[in-house]
C-alpha atoms as a PDB file:
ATOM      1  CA  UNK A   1       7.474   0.309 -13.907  1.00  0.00           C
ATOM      2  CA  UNK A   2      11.106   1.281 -15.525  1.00  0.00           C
ATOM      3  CA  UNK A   3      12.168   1.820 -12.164  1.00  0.00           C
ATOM      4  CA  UNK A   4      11.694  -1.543 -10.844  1.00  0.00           C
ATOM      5  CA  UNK A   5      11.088  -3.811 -13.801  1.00  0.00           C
ATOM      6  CA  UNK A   6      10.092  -6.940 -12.197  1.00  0.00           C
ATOM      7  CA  UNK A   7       6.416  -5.195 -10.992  1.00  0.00           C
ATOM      8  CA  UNK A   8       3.590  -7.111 -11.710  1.00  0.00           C
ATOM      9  CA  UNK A   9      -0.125  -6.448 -10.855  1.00  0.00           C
ATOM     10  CA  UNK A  10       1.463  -3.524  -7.990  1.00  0.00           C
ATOM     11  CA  UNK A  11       2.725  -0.517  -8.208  1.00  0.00           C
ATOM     12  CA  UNK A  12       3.461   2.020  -5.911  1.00  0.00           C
ATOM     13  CA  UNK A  13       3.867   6.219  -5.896  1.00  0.00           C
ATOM     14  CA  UNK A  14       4.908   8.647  -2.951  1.00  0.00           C
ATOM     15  CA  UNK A  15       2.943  12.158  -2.855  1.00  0.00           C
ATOM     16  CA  UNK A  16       4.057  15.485  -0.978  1.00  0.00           C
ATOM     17  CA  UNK A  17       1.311  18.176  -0.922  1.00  0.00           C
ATOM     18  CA  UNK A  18       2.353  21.436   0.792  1.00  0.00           C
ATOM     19  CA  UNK A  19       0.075  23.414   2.462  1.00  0.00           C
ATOM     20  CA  UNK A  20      -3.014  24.238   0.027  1.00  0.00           C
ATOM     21  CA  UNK A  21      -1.473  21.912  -2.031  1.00  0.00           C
ATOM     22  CA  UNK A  22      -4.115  20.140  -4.355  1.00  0.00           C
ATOM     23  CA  UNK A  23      -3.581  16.888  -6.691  1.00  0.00           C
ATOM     24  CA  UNK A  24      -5.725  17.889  -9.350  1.00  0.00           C
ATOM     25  CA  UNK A  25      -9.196  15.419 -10.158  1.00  0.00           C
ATOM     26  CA  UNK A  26      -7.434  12.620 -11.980  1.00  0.00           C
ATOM     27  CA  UNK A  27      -8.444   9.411 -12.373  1.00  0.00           C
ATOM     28  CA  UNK A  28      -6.709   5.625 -13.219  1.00  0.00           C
ATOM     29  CA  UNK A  29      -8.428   3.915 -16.040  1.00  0.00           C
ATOM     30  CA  UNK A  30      -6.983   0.317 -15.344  1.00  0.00           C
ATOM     31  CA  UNK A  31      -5.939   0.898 -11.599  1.00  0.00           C
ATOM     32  CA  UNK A  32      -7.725   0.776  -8.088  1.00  0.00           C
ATOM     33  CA  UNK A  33      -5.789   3.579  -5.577  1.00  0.00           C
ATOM     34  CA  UNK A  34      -5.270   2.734  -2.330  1.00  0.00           C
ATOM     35  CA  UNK A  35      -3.908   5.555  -0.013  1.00  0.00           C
ATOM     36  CA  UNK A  36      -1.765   5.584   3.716  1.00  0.00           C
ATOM     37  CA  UNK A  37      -1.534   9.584   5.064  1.00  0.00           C
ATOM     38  CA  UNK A  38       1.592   9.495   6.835  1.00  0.00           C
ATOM     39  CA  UNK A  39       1.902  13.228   7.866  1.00  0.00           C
ATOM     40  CA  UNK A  40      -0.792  15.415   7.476  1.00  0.00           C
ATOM     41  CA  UNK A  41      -4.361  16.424   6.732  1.00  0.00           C
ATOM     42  CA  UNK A  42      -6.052  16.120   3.409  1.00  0.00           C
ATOM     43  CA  UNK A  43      -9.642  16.551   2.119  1.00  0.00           C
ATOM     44  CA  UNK A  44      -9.925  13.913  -0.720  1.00  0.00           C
ATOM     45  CA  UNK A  45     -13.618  14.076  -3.008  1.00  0.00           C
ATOM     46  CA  UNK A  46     -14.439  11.294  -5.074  1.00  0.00           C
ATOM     47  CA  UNK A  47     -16.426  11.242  -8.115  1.00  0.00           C
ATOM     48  CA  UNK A  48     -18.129   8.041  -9.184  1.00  0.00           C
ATOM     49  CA  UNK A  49     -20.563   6.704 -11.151  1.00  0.00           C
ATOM     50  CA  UNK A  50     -23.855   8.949 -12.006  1.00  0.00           C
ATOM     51  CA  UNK A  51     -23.942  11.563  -9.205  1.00  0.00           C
ATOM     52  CA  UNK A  52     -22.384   9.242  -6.231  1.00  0.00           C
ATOM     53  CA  UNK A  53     -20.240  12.217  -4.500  1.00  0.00           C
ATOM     54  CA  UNK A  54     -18.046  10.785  -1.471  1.00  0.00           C
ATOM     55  CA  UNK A  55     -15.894  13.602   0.360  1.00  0.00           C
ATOM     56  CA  UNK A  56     -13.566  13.453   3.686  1.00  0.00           C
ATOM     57  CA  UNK A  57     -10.765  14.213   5.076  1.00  0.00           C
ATOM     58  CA  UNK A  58      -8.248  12.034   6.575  1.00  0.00           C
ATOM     59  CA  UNK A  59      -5.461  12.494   8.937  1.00  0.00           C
ATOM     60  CA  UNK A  60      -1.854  10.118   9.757  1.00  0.00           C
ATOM     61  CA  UNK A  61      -2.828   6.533  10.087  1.00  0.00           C
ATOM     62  CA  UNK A  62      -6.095   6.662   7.973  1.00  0.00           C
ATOM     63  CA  UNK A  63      -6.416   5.228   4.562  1.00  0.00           C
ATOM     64  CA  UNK A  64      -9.044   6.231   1.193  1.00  0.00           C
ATOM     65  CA  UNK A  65      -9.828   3.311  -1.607  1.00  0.00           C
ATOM     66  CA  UNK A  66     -10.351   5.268  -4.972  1.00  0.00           C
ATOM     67  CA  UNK A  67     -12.506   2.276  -7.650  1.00  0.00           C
ATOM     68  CA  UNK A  68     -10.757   2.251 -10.959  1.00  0.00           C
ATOM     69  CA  UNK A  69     -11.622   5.189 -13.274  1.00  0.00           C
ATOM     70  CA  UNK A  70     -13.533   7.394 -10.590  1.00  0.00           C
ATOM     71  CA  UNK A  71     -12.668  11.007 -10.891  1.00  0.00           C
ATOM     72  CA  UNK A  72     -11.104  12.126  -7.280  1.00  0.00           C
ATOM     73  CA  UNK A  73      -8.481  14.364  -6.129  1.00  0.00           C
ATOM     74  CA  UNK A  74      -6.810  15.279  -2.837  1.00  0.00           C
ATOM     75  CA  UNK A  75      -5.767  18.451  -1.256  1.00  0.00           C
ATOM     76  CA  UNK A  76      -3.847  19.510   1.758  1.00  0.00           C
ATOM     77  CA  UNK A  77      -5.544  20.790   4.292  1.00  0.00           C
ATOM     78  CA  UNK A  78      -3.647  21.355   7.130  1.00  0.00           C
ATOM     79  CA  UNK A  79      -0.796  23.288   8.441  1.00  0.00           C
ATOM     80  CA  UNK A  80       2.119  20.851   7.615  1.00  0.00           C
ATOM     81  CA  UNK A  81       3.729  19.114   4.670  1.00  0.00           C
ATOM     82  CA  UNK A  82       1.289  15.997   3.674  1.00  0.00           C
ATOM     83  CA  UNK A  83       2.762  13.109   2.670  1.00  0.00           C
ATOM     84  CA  UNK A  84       0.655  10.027   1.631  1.00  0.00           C
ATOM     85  CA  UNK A  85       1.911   6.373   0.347  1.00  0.00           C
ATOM     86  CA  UNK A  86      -0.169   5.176  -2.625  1.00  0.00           C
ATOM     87  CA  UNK A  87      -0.450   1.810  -3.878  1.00  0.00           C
ATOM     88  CA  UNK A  88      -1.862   0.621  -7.357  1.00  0.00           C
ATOM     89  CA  UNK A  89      -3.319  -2.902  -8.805  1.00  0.00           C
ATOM     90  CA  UNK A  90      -1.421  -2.665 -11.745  1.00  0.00           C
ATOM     91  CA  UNK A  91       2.466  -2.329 -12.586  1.00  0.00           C
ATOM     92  CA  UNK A  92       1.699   1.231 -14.912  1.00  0.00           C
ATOM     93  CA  UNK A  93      -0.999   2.504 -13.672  1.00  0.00           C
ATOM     94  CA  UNK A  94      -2.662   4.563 -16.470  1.00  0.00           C
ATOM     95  CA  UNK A  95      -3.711   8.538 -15.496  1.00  0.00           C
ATOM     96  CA  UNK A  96      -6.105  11.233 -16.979  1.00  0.00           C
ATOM     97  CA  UNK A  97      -6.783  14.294 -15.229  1.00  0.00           C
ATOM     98  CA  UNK A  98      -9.042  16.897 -15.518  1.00  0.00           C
ATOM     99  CA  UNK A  99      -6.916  19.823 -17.168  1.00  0.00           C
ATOM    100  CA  UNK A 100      -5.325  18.072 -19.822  1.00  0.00           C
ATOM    101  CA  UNK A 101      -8.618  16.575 -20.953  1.00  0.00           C
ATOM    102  CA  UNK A 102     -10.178  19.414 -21.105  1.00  0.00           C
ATOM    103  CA  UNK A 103      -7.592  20.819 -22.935  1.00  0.00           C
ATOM    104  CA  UNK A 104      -8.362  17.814 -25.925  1.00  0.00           C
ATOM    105  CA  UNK A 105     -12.032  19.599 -26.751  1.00  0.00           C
ATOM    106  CA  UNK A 106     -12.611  22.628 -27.956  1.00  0.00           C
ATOM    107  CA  UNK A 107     -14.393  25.555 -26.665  1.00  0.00           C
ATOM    108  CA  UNK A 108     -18.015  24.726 -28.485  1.00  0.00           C
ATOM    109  CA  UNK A 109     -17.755  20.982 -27.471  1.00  0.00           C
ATOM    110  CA  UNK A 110     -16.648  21.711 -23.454  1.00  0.00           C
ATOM    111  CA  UNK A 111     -20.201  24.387 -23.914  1.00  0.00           C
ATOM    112  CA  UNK A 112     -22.224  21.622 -25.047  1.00  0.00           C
ATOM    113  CA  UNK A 113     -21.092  19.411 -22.283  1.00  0.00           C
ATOM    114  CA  UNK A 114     -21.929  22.409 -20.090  1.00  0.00           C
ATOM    115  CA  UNK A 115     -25.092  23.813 -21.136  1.00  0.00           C
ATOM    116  CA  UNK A 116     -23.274  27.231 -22.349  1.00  0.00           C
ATOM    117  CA  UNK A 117     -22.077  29.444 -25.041  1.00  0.00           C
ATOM    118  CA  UNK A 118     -18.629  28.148 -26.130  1.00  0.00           C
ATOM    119  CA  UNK A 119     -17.664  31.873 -25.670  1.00  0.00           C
ATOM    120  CA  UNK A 120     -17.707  31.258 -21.548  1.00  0.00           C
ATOM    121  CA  UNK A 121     -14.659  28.916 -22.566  1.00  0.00           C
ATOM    122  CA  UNK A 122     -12.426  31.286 -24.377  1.00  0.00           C
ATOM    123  CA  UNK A 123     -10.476  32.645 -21.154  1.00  0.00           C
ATOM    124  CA  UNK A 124      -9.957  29.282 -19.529  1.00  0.00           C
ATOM    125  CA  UNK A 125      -6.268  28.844 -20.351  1.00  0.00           C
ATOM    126  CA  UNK A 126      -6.002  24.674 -21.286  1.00  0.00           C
ATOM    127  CA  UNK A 127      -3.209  22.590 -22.582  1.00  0.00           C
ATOM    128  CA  UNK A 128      -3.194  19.105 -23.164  1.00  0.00           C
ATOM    129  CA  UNK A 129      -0.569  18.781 -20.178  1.00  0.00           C
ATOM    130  CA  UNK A 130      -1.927  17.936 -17.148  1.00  0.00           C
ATOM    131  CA  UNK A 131      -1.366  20.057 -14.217  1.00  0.00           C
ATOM    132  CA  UNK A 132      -1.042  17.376 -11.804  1.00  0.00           C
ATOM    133  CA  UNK A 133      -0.163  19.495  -8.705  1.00  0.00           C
ATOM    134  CA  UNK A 134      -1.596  22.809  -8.234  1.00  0.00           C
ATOM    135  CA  UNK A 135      -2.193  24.967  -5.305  1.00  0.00           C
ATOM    136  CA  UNK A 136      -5.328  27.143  -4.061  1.00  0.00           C
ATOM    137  CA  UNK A 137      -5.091  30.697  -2.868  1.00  0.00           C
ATOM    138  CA  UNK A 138      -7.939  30.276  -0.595  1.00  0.00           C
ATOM    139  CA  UNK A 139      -7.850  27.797   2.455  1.00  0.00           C
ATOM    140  CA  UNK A 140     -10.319  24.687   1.711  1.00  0.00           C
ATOM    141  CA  UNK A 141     -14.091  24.813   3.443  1.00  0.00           C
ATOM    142  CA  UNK A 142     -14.568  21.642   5.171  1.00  0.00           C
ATOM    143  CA  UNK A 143     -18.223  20.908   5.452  1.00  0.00           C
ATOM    144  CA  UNK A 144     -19.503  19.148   8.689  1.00  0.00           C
ATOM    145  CA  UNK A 145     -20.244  15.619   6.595  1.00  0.00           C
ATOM    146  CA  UNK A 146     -16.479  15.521   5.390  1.00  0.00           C
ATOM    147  CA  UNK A 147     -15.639  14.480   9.271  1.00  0.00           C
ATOM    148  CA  UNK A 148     -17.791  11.741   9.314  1.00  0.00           C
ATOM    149  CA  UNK A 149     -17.293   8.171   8.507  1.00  0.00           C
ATOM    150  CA  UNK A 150     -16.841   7.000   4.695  1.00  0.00           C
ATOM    151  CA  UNK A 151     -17.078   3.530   3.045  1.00  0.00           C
ATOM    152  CA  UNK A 152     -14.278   4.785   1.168  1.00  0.00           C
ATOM    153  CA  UNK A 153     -12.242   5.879   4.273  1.00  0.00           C
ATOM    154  CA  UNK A 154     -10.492   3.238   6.897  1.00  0.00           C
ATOM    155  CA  UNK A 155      -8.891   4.290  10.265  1.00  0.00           C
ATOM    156  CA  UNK A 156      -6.325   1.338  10.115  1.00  0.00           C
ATOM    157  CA  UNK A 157      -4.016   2.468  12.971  1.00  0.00           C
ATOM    158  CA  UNK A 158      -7.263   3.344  15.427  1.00  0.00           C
ATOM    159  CA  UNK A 159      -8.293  -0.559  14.796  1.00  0.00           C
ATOM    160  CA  UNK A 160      -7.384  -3.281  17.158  1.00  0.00           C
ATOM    161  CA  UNK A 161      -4.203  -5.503  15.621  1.00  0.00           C
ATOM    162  CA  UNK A 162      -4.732  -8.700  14.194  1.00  0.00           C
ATOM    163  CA  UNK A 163      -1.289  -9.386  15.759  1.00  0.00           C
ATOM    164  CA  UNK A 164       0.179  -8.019  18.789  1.00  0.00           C
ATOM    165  CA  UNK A 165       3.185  -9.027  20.811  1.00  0.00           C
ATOM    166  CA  UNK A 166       6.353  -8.629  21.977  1.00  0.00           C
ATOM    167  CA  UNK A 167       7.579  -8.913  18.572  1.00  0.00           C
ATOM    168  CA  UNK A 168       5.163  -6.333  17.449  1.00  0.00           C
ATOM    169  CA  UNK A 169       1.692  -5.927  15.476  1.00  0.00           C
ATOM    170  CA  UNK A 170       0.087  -5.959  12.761  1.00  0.00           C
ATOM    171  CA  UNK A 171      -2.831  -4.239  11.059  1.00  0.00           C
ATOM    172  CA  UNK A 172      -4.877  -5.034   8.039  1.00  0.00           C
ATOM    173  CA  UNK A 173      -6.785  -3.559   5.922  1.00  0.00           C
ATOM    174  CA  UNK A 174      -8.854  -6.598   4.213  1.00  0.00           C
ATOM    175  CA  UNK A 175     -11.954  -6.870   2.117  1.00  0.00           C
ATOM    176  CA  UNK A 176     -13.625  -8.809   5.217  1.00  0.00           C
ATOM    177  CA  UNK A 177     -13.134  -5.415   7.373  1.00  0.00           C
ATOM    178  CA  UNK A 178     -13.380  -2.813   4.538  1.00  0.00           C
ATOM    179  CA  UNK A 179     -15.838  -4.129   1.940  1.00  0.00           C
ATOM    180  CA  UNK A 180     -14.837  -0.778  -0.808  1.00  0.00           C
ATOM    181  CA  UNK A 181     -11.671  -2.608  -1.610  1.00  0.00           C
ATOM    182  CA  UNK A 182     -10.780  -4.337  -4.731  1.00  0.00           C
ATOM    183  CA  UNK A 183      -7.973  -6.285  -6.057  1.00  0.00           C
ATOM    184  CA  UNK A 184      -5.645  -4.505  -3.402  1.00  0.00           C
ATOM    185  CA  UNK A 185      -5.351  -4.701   0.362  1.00  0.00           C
ATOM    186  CA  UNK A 186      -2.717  -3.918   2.462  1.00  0.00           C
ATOM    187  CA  UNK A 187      -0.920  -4.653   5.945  1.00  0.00           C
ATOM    188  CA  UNK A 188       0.476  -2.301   8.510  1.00  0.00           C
ATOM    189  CA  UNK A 189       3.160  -3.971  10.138  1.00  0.00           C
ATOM    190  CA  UNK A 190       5.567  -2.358  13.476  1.00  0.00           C
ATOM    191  CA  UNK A 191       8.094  -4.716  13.844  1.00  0.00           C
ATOM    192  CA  UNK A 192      10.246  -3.853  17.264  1.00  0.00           C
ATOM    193  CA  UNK A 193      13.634  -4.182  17.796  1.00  0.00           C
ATOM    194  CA  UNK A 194      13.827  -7.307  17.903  1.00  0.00           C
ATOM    195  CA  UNK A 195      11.119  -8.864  16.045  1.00  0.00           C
ATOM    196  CA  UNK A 196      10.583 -10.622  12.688  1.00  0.00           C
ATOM    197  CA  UNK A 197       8.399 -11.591  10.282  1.00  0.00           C
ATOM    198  CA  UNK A 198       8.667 -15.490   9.700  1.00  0.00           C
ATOM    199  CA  UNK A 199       9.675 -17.487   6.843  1.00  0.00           C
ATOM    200  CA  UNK A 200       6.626 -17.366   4.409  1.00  0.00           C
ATOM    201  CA  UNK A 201       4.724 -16.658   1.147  1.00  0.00           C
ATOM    202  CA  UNK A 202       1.513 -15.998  -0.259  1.00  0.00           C
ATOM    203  CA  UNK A 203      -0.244 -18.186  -2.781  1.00  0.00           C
ATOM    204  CA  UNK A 204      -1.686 -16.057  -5.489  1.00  0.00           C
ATOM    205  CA  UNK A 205      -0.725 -13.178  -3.985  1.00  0.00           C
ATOM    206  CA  UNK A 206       1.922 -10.891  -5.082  1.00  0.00           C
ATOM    207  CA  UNK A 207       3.303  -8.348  -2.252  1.00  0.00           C
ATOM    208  CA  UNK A 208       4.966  -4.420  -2.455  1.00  0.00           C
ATOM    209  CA  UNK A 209       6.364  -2.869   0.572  1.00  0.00           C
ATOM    210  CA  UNK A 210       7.040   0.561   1.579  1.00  0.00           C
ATOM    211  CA  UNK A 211       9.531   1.301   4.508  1.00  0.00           C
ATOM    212  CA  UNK A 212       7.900   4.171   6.572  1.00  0.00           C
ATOM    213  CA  UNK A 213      10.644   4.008   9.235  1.00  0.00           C
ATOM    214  CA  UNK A 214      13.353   1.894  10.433  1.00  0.00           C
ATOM    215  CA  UNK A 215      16.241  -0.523   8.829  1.00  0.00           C
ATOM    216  CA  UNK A 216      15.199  -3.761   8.211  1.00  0.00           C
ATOM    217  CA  UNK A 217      16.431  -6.426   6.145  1.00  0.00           C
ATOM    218  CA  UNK A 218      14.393  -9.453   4.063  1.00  0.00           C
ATOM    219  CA  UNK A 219      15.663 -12.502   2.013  1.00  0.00           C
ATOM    220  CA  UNK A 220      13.108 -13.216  -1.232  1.00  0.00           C
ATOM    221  CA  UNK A 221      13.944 -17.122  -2.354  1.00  0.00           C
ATOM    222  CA  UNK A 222      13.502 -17.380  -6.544  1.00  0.00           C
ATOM    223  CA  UNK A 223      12.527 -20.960  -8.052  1.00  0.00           C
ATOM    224  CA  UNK A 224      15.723 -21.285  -9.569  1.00  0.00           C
ATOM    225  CA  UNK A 225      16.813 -21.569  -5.812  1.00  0.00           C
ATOM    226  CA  UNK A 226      18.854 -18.124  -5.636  1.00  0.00           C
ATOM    227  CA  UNK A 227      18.453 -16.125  -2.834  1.00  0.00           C
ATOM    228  CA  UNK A 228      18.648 -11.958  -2.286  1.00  0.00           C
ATOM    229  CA  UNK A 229      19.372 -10.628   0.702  1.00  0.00           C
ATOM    230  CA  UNK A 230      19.590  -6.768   1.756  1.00  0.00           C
ATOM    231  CA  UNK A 231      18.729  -3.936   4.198  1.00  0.00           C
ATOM    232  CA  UNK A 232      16.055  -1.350   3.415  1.00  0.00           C
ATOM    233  CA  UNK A 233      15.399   1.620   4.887  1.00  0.00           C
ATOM    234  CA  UNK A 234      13.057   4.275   5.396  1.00  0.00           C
ATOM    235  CA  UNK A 235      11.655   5.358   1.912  1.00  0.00           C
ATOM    236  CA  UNK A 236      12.904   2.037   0.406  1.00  0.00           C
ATOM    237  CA  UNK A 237      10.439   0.253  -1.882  1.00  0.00           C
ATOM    238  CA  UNK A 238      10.509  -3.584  -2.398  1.00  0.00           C
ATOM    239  CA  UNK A 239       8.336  -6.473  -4.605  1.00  0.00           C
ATOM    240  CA  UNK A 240       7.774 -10.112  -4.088  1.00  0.00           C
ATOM    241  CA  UNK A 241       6.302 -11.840  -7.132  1.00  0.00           C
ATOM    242  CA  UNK A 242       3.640 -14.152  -6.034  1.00  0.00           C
ATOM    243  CA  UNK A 243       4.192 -17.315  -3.779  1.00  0.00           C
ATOM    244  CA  UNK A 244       7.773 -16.179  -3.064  1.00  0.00           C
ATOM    245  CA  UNK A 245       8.993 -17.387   0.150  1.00  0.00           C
ATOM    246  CA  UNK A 246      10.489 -14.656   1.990  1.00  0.00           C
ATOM    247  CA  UNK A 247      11.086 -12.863   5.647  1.00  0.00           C
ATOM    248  CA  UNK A 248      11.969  -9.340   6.785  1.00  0.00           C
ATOM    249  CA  UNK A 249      13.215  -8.142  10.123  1.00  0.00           C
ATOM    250  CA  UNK A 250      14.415  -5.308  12.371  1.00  0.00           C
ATOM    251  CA  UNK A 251      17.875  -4.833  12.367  1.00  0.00           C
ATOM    252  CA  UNK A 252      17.675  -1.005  13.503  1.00  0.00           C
ATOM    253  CA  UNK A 253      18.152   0.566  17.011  1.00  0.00           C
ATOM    254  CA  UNK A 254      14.455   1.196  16.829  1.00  0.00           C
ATOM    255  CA  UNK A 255      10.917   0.099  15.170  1.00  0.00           C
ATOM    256  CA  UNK A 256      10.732  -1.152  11.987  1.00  0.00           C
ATOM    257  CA  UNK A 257       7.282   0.253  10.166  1.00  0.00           C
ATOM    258  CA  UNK A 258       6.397  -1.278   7.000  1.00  0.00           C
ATOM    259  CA  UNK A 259       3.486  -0.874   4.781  1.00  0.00           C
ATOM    260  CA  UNK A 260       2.716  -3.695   3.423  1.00  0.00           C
ATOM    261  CA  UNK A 261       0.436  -4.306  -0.450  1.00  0.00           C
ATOM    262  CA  UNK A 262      -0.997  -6.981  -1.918  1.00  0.00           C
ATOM    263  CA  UNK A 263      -2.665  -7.627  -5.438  1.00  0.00           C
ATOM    264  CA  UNK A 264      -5.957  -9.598  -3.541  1.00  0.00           C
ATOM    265  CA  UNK A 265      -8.472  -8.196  -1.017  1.00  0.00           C
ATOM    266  CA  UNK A 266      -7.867 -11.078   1.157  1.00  0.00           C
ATOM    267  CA  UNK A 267      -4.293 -11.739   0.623  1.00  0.00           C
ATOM    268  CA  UNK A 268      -2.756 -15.928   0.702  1.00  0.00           C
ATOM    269  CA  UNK A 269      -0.771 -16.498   3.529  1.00  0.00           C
ATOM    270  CA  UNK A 270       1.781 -19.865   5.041  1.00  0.00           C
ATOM    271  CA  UNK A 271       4.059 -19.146   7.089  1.00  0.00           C
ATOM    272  CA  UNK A 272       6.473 -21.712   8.077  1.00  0.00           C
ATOM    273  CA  UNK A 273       5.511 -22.276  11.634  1.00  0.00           C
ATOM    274  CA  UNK A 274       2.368 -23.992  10.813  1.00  0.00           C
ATOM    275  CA  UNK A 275       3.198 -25.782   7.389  1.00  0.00           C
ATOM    276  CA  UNK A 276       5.986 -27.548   8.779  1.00  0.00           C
ATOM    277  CA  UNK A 277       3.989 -28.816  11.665  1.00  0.00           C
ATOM    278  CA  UNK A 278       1.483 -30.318   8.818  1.00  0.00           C
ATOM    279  CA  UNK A 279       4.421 -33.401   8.252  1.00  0.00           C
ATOM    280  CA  UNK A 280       5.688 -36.136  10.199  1.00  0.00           C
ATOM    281  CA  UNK A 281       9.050 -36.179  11.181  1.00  0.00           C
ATOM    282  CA  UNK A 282      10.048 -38.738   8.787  1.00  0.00           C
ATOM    283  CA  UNK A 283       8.400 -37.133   6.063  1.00  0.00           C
ATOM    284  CA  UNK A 284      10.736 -33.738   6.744  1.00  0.00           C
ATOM    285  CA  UNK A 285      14.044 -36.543   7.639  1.00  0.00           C
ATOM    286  CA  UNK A 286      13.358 -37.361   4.049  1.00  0.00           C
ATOM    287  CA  UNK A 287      13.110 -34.030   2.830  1.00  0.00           C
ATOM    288  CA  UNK A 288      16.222 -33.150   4.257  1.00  0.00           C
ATOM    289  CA  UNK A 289      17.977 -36.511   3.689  1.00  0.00           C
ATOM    290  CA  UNK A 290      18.785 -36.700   7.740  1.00  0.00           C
ATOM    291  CA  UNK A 291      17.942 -39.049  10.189  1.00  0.00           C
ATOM    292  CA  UNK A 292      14.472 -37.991  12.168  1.00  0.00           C
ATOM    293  CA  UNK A 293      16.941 -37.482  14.977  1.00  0.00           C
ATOM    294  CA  UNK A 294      18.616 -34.761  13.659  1.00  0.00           C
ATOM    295  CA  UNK A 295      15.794 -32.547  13.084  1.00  0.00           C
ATOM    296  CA  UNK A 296      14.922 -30.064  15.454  1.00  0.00           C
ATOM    297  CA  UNK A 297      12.278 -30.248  17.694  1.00  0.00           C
ATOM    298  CA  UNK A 298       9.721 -27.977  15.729  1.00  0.00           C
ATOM    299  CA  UNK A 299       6.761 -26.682  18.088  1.00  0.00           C
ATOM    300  CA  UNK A 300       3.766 -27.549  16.870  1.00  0.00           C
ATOM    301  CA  UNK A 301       0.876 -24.306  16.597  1.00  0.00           C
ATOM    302  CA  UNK A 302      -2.656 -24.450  15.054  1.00  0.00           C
ATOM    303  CA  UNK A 303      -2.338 -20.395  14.670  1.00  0.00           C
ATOM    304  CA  UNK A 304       0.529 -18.878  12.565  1.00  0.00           C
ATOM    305  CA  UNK A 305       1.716 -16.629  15.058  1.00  0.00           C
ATOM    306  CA  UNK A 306       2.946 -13.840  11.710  1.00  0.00           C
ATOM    307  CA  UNK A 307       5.463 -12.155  13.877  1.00  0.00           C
ATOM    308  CA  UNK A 308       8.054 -13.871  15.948  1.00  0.00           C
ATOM    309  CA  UNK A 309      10.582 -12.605  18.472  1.00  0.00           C
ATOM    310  CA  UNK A 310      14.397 -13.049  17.407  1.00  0.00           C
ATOM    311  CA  UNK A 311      16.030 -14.444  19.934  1.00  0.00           C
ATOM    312  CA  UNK A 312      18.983 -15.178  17.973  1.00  0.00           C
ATOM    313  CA  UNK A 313      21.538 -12.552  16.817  1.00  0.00           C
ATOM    314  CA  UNK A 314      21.408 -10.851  13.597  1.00  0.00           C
ATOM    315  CA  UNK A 315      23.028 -12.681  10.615  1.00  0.00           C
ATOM    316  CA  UNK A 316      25.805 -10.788   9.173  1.00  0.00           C
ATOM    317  CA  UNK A 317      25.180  -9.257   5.773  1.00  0.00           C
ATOM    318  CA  UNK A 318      26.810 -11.314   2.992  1.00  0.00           C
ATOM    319  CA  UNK A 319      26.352 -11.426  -0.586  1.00  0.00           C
ATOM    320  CA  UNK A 320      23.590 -13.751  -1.973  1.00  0.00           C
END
């Protein structure tokens, strides 16, 4: 939150796991989790209410949903750095993890809890920090089961695009396709070289990017009718407070790959296209004080294409 102060309802964190690398069982007590593996295989277990155990292991392009407050934890599996994007429904999300609770109760308590004699306690070595990251000395046992399909698991890049053309496609991952999710959904969005995202917002709907490759640049309007303007790049985070019209685009020499939050499982969406074609031409002469003649000839479309080609050159960069 201190690092971008204008976060509301979204949040978002970056985690590297080297080989045998685990993320210890934490949980988020006023935050859903919802994961992208970029690199990598992981193993991720989830604890939830009663004895509901959900384990499996996910690979690039594949996505978990962790409820708020289950116990879960993720581990690298694989032969390569892992590197997963995780987004949050709130701004701070708030984190207990295993170790450092333990490391609140005493010996006889943690027995009691256990079913043993508080003296089976004395030589595990606690602290009320948590470890966070740790790492195994013994490669992970992946049981047949953890390879199968989850509710809590989504193959977003192996689905068909809700979007594709020449300007590129895009991917969701919505409540009406993945019925685990709550209060957070997200977008995966390719943009090629010369494609866009149109002029748009979303009603209700608050929006936090993260640029998994490319340059890009957006413009985010605010209601006192400034505008800001600038190029992100790969690793670049960004936040549009809700109903904020704004557009992205390539600007690179190649793709442009976005992944793209939201604070709803079915996010709002206008895009410009299709609300201007909602007016008559005198209504939008009046709007921009002009004579109907002047205006251009808008095409008219009963489907908001999303992504558009750019056929025009890029604008040059100037200070909003």
């Amino acid at each position: 939150m201190s690092d971008l102060p204008v976060l509301e309802r979204l949040s978002i964190r970056r985690l590297l796991l080297a080989p045998k690398g685990v993320r210890e069982p934490h949980w988020h007590a006023n935050a859903h989790e919802l994961g992208y593996c970029l690199h990598g295989e992981h193993l991720v277990t989830i604890a939830s209410n009663g004895e509901a155990r959900n384990s499996f292991v996910i690979s690039a392009g594949e996505m978990f949903f962790v409820p708020s407050g289950a116990l879960h934890h993720v581990e690298n599996i694989g032969t390569q750095e892992g590197e997963i994007i995780l987004g949050f429904s709130h701004e701070s999300p708030e984190d207990f993890s295993l170790s450092g609770t333990f490391g609140c109760f005493s010996d006889a308590v943690l027995g009691n809890s256990f079913g043993l004699p508080a003296s089976d306690f004395a030589n595990l070595k606690r602290t009320r920090q948590n470890t966070e990251i740790g790492h195994r000395t013994t490669a992970a046992v992946i049981e047949v089961q953890d390879k199968e399909n989850n509710p809590y698991k989504y193959s977003i890049e192996a689905a068909l695009p809700q979007r594709n053309s020449e300007a590129g496609t895009a991917r969701t991952a919505l409540a009406k396709l993945w019925p685990a999710l709550q209060n957070i959904a997200m977008f995966s969005v390719d943009l090629t070289n010369q494609g866009m995202r149109e002029l748009h917002w979303h009603p209700e709907t608050a929006e936090m990017g993260y640029i998994a490759k490319g340059k890009g640049r957006m413009t985010i309007v605010s209601p006192d009718g400034s505008a800001d303007t600038f190029e992100m790049n790969q690793g670049d985070v960004y936040f549009i407070p809700r109903a904020y019209p704004h557009h992205f685009e390539d600007i690179g020499d190649g793709d442009l790959k976005l992944l793209v939050f939201f604070d709803q499982v079915s996010p709002g969406d206008i895009g410009v296209r299709t609300a201007v074609g909602c007016y008559s031409r005198d209504v939008l002469a009046a709007t921009f004080k002009v004579e109907p003649s002047a205006l251009p000839r808008f095409p008219f479309t009963d489907e908001d294409p999303l992504l558009v080609p750019r056929i025009n050159p890029i604008d040059p960069l100037t200070k909003s």
